[in-house]
C-alpha atoms as a PDB file:
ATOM      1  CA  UNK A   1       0.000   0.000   0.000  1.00  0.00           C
ATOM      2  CA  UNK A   2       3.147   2.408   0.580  1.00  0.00           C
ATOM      3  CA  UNK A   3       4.412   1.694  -2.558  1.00  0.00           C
ATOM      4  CA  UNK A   4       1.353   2.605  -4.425  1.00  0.00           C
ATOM      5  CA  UNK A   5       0.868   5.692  -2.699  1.00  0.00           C
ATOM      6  CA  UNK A   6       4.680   6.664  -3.355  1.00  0.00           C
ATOM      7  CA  UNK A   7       3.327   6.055  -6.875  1.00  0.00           C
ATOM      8  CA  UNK A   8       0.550   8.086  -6.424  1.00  0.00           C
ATOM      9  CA  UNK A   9       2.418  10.883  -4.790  1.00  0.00           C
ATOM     10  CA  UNK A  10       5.220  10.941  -7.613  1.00  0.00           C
ATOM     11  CA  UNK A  11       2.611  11.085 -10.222  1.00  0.00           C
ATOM     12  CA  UNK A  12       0.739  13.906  -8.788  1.00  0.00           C
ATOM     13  CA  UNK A  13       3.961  15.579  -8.084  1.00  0.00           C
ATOM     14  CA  UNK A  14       4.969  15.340 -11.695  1.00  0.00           C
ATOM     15  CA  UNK A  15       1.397  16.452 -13.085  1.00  0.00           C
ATOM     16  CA  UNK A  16       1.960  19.704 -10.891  1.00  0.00           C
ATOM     17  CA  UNK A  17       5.187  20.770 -12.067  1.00  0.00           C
ATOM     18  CA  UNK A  18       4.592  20.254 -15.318  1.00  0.00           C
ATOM     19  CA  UNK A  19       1.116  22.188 -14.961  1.00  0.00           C
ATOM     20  CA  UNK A  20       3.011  25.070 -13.535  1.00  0.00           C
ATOM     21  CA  UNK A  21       5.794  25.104 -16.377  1.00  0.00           C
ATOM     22  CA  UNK A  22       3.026  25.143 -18.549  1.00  0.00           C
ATOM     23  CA  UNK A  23       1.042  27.767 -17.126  1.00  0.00           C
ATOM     24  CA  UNK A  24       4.817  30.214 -16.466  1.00  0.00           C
ATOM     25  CA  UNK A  25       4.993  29.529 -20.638  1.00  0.00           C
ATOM     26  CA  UNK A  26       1.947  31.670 -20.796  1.00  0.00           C
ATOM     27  CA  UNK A  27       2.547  33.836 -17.847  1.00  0.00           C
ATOM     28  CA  UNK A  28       5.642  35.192 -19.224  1.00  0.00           C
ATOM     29  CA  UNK A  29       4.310  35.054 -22.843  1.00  0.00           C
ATOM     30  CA  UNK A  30       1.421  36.702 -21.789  1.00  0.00           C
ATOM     31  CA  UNK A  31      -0.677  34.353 -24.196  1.00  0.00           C
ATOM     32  CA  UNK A  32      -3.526  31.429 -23.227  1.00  0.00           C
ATOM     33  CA  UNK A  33      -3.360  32.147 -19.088  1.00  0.00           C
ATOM     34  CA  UNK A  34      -5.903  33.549 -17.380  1.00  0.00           C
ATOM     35  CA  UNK A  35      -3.163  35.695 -15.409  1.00  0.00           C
ATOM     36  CA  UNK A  36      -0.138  37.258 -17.210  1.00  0.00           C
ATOM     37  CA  UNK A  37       3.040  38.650 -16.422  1.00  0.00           C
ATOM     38  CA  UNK A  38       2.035  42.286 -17.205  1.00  0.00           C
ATOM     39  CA  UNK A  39      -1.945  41.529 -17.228  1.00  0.00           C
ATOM     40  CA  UNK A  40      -4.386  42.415 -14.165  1.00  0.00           C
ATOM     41  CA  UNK A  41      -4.806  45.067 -11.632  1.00  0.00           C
ATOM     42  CA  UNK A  42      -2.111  46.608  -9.901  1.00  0.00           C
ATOM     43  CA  UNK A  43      -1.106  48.361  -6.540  1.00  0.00           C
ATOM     44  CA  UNK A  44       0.366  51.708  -5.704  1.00  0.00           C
ATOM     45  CA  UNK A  45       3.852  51.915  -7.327  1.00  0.00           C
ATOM     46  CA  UNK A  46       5.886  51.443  -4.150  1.00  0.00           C
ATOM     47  CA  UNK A  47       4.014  48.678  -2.558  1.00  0.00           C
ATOM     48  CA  UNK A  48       3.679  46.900  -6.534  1.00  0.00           C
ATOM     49  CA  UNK A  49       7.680  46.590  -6.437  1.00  0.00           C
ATOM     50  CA  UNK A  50       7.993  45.626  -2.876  1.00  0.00           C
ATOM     51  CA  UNK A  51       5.751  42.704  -3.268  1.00  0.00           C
ATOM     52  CA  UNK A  52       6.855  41.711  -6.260  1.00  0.00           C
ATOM     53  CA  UNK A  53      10.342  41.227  -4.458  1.00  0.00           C
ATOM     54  CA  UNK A  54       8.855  39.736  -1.974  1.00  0.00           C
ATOM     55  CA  UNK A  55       7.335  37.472  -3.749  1.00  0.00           C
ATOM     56  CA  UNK A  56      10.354  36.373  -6.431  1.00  0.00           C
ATOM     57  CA  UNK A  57      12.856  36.258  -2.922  1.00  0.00           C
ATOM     58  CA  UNK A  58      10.538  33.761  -1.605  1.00  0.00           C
ATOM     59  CA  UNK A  59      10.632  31.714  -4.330  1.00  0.00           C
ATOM     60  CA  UNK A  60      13.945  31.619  -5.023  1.00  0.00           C
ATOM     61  CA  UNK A  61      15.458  31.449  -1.512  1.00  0.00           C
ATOM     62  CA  UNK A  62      13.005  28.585  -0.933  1.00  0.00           C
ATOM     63  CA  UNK A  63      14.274  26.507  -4.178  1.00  0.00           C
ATOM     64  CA  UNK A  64      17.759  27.326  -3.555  1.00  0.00           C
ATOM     65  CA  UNK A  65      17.435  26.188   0.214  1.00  0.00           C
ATOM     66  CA  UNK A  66      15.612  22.856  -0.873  1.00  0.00           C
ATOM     67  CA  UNK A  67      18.293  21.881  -3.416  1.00  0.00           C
ATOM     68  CA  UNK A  68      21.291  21.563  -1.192  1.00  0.00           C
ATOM     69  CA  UNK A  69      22.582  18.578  -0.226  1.00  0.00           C
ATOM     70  CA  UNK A  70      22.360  19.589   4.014  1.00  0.00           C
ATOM     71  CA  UNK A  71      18.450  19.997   3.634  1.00  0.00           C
ATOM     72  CA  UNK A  72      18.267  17.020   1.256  1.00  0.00           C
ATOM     73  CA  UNK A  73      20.299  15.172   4.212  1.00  0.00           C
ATOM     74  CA  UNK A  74      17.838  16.463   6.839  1.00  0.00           C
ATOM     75  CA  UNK A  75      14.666  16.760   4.775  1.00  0.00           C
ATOM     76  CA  UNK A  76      15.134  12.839   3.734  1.00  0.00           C
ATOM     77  CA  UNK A  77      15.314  11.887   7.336  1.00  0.00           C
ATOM     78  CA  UNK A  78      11.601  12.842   7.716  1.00  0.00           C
ATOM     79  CA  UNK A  79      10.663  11.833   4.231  1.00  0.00           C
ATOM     80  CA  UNK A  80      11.441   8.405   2.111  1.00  0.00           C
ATOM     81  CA  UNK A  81      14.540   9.240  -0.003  1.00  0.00           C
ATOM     82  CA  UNK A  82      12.737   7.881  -3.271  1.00  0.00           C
ATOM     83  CA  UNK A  83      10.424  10.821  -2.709  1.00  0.00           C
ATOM     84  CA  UNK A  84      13.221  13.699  -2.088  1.00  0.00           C
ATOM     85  CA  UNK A  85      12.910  14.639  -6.061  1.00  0.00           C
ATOM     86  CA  UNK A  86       9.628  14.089  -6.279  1.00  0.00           C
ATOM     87  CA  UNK A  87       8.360  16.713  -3.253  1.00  0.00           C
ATOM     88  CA  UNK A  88      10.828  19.099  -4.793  1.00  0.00           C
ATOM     89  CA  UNK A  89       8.692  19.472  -7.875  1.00  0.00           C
ATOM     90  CA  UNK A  90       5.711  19.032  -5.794  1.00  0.00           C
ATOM     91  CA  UNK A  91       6.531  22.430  -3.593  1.00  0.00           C
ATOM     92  CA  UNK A  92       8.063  24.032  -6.875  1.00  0.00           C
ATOM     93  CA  UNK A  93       5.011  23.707  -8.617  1.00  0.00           C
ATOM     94  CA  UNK A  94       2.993  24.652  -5.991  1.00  0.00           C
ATOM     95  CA  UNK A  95       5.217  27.482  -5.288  1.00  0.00           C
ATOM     96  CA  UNK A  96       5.472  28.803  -9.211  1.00  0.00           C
ATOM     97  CA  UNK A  97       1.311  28.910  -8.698  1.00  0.00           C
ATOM     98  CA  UNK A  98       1.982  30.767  -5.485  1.00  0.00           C
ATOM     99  CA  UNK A  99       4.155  33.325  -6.934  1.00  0.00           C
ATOM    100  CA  UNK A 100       1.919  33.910 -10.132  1.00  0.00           C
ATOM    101  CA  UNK A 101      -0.669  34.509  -7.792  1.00  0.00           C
ATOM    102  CA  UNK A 102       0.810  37.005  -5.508  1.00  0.00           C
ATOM    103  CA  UNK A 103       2.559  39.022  -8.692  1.00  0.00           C
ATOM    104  CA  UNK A 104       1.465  42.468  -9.501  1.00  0.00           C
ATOM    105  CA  UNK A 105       2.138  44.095 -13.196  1.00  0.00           C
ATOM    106  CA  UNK A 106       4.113  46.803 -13.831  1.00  0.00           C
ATOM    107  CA  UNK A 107       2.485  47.400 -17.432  1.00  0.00           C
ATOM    108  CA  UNK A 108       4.979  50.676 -18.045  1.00  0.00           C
ATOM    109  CA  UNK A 109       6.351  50.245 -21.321  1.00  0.00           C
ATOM    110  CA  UNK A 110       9.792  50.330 -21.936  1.00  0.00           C
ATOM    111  CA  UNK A 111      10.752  49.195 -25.062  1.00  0.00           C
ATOM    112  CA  UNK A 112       8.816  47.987 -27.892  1.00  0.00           C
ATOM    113  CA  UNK A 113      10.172  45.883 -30.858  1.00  0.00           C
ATOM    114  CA  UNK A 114       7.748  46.996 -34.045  1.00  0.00           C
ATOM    115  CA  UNK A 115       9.786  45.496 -36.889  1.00  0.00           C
ATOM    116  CA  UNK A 116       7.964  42.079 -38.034  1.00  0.00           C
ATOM    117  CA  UNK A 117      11.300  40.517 -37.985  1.00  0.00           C
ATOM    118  CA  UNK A 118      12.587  41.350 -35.168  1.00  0.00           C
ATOM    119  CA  UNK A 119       9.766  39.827 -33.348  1.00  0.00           C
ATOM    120  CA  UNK A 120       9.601  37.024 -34.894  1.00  0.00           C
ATOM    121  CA  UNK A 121      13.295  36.084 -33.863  1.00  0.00           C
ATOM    122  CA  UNK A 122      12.356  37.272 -30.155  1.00  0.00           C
ATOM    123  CA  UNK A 123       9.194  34.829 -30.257  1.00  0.00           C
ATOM    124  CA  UNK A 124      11.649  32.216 -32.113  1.00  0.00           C
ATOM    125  CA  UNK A 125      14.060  32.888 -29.455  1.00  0.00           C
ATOM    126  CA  UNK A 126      11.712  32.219 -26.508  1.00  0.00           C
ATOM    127  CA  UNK A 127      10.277  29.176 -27.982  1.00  0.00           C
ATOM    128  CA  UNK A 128      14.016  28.311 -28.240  1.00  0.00           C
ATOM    129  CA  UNK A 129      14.470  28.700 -24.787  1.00  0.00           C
ATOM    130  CA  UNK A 130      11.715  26.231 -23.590  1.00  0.00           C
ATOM    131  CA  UNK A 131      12.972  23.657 -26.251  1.00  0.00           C
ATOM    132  CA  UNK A 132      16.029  24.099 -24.591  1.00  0.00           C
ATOM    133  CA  UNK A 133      15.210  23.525 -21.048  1.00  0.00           C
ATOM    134  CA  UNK A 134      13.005  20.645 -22.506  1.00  0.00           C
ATOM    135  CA  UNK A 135      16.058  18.915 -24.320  1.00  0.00           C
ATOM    136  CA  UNK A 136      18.219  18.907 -21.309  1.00  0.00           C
ATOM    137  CA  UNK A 137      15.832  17.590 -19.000  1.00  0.00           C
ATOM    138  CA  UNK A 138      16.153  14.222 -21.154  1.00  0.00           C
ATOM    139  CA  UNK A 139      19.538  14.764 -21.873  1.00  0.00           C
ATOM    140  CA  UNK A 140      20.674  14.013 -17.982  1.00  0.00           C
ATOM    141  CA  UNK A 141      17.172  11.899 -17.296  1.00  0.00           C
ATOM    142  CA  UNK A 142      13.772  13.786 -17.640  1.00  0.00           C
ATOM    143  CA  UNK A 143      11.967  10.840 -15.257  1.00  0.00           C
ATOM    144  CA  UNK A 144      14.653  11.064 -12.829  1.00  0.00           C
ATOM    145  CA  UNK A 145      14.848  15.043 -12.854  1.00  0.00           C
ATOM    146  CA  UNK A 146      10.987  15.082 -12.042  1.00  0.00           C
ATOM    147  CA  UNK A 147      11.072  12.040  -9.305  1.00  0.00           C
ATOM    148  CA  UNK A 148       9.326   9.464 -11.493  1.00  0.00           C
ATOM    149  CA  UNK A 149      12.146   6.874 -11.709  1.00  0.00           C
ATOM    150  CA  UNK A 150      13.315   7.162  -7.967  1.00  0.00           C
ATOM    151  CA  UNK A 151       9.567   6.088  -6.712  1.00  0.00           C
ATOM    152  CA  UNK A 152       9.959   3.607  -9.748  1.00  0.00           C
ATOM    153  CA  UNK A 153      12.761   1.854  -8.900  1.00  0.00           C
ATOM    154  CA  UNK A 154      11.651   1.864  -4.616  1.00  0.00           C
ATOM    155  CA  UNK A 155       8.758   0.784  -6.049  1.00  0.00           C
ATOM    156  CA  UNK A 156      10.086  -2.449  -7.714  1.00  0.00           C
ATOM    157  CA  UNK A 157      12.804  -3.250  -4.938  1.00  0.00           C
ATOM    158  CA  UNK A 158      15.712  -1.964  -7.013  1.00  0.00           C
ATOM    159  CA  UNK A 159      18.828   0.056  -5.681  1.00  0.00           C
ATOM    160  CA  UNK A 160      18.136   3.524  -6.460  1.00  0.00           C
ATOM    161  CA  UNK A 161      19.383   4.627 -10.079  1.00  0.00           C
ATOM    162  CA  UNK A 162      22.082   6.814  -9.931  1.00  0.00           C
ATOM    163  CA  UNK A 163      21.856   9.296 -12.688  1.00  0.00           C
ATOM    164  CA  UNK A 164      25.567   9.057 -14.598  1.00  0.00           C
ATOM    165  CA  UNK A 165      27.716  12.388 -14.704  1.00  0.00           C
ATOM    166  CA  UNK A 166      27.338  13.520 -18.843  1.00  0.00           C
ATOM    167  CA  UNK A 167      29.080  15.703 -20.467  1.00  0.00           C
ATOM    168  CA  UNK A 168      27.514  14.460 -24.373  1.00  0.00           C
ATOM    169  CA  UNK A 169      24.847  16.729 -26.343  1.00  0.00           C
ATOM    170  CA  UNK A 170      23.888  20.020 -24.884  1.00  0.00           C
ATOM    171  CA  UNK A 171      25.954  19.477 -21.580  1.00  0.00           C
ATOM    172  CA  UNK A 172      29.290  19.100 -23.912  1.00  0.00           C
ATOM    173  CA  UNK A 173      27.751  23.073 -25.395  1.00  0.00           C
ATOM    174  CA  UNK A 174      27.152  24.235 -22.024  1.00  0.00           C
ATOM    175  CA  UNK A 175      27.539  23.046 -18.511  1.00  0.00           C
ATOM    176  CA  UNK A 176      24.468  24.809 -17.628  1.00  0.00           C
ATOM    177  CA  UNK A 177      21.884  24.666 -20.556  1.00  0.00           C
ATOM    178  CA  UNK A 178      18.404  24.246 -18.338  1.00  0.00           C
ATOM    179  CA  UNK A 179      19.845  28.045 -16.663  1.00  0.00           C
ATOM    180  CA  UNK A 180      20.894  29.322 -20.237  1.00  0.00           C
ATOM    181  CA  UNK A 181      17.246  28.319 -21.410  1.00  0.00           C
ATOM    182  CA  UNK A 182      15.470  29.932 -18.694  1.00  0.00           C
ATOM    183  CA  UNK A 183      17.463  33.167 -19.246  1.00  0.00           C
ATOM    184  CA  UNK A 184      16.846  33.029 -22.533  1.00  0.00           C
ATOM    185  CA  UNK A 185      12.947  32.884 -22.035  1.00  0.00           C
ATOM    186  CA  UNK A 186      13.248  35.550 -19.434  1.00  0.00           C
ATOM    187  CA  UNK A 187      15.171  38.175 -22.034  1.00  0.00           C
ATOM    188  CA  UNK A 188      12.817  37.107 -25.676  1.00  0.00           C
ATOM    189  CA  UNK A 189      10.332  39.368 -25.561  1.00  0.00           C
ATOM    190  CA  UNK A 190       9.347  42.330 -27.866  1.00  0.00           C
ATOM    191  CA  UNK A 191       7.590  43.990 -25.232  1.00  0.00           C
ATOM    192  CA  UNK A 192       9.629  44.829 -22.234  1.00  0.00           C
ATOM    193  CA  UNK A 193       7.757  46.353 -19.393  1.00  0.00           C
ATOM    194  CA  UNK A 194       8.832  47.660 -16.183  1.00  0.00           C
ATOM    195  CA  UNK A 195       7.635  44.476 -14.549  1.00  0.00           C
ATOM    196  CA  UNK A 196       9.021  41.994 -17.155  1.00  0.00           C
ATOM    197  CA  UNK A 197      12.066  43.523 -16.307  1.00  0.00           C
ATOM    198  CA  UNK A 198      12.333  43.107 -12.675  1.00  0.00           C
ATOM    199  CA  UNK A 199      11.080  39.628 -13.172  1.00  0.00           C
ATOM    200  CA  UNK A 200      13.558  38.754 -15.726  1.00  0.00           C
ATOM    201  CA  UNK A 201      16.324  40.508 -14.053  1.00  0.00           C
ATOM    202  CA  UNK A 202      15.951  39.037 -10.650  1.00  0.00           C
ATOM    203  CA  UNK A 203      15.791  35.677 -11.992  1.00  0.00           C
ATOM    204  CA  UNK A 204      18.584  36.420 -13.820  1.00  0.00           C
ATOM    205  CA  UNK A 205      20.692  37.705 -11.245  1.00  0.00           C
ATOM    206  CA  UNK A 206      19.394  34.628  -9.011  1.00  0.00           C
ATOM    207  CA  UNK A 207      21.161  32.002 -11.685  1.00  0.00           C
ATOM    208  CA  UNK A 208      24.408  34.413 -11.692  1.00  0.00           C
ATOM    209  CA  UNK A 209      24.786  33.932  -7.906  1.00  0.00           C
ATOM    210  CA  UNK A 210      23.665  30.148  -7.389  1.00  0.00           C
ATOM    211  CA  UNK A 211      25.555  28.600 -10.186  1.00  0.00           C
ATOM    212  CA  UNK A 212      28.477  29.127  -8.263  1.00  0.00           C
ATOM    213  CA  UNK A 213      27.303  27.399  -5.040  1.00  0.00           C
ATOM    214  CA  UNK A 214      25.662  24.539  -7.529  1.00  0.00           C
ATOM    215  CA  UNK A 215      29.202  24.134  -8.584  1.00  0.00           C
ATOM    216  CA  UNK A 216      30.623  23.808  -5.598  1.00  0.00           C
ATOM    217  CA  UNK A 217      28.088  21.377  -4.413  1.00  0.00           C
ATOM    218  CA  UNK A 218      28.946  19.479  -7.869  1.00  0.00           C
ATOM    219  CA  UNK A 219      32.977  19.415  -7.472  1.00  0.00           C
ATOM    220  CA  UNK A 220      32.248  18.169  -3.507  1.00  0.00           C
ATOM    221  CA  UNK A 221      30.226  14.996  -5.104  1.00  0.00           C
ATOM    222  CA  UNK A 222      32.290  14.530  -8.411  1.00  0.00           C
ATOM    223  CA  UNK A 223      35.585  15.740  -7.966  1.00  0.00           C
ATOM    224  CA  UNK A 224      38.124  15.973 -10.563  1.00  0.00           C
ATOM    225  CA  UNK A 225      35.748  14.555 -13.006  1.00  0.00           C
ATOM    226  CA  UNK A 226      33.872  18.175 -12.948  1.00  0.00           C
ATOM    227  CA  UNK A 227      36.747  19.936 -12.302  1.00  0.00           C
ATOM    228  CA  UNK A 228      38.405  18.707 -15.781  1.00  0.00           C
ATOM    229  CA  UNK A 229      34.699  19.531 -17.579  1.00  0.00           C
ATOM    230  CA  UNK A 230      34.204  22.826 -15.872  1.00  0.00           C
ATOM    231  CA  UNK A 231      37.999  23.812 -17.376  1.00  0.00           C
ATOM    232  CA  UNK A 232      36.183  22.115 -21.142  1.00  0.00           C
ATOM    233  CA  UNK A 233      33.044  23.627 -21.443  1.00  0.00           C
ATOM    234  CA  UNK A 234      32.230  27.164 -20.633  1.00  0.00           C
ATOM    235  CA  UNK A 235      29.168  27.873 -18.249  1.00  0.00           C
ATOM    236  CA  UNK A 236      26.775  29.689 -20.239  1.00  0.00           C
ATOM    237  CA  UNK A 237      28.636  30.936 -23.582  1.00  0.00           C
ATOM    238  CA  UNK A 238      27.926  27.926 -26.119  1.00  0.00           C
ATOM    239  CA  UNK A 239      31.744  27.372 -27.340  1.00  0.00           C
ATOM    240  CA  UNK A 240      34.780  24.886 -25.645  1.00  0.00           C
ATOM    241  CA  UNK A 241      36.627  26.870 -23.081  1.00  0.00           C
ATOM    242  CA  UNK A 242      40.386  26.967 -23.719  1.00  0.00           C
ATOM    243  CA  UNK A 243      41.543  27.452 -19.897  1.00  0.00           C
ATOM    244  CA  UNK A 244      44.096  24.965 -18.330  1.00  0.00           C
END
């Protein structure tokens, strides 16, 4: 009976996060959600901004916090390990709901790209992004990186299934290509707003200043294996890195 509710759980867990990627596609777009980045009523400037930091610290700090191997160590202790990953998603869809929710536009225009062109390659761009973050999910395991295969493999008896270091396909372009998607979502638009700004610029600045400390975590379980890729393959920039 566990073992089908770890099923259950994983499932459910899985359906959310992948609702709530969904539903950011069109929150950001601002196409085919009920509730848009720079769509619905607003507050008084000063309170507007304050709550939307608010709002995007929460989210990040809590994501950040969850993914480190201490609170892994201690959350897993309360928890069955096969469903670590699969909670994860759980509160970071629930979360992603949470924070579209609580956000409030800033509709002031900032820029504007009119040229047919040039917003088709921004709309290109963005749709490049998601395929992006898509592609590298399988890349390293999509069912692991969502919790399916951990409840899986408990499921079935087996040792857990240890998700081999890879450095082929979009991990031998970038080391970080799930982080270069997402940035590029957050920068493809044509319509840049005072909100879409802050939101993309805060998430942004949230991947500058945790890829280090992923990184860290990374060299601590890998060793010289990722220090010998991290000298190959340049973080962000697709091209080999030449440093010794």
């Amino acid at each position: 009976m566990n073992k089908l509710f770890h099923g259950l759980y994983a499932v459910v867990a899985y359906a959310v996060g992948m609702a709530s990627i969904l539903y950011l596609m069109g929150f950001v777009a601002g196409v085919g959600v009920p509730k848009t980045l720079d769509a619905g009523p607003s507050a008084a400037l000063p309170a507007t901004w304050s709550t939307n930091l608010a709002v995007l610290a929460t989210f990040l700090v809590l994501h950040s916090w969850m993914a480190r191997p201490a609170f892994k160590a201690r959350w897993t202790r309360l928890i069955p390990p096969a469903l670590e990953r699969a909670t994860y998603i759980l509160v970071s869809g629930v979360t992603t709901f949470a924070m579209v929710w609580a956000w409030q536009p800033l509709p002031h225009t900032l820029w504007l790209v009119e040229h047919p062109l040039a917003r088709l390659a921004l709309h290109v761009g963005y749709a490049a992004g998601w395929l992006t973050i898509v592609l590298a999910t399988f890349n390293i395991d999509h069912f692991s990186f969502f919790g399916l295969r951990q409840v899986w493999d408990h499921m079935l008896g087996r040792a857990a299934h240890q998700v081999p270091f890879t450095a082929r396909f979009l991990y031998g372009v970038v080391r970080h290509p799930i982080s270069l998607g997402w940035m590029i979502v957050f920068w493809s638009t044509p319509h840049m707003t005072a909100g879409h700004l802050l939101f993309a610029g805060c998430m942004t600045a949230y991947i500058a200043m945790v890829t280090p400390i992923e990184e860290a975590d990374l060299v601590a379980a890998m060793g010289e294996d990722y220090v010998n890729y991290r000298r190959r393959v340049r973080a962000f920039i697709p091209w080999k890195a030449s440093r010794s």
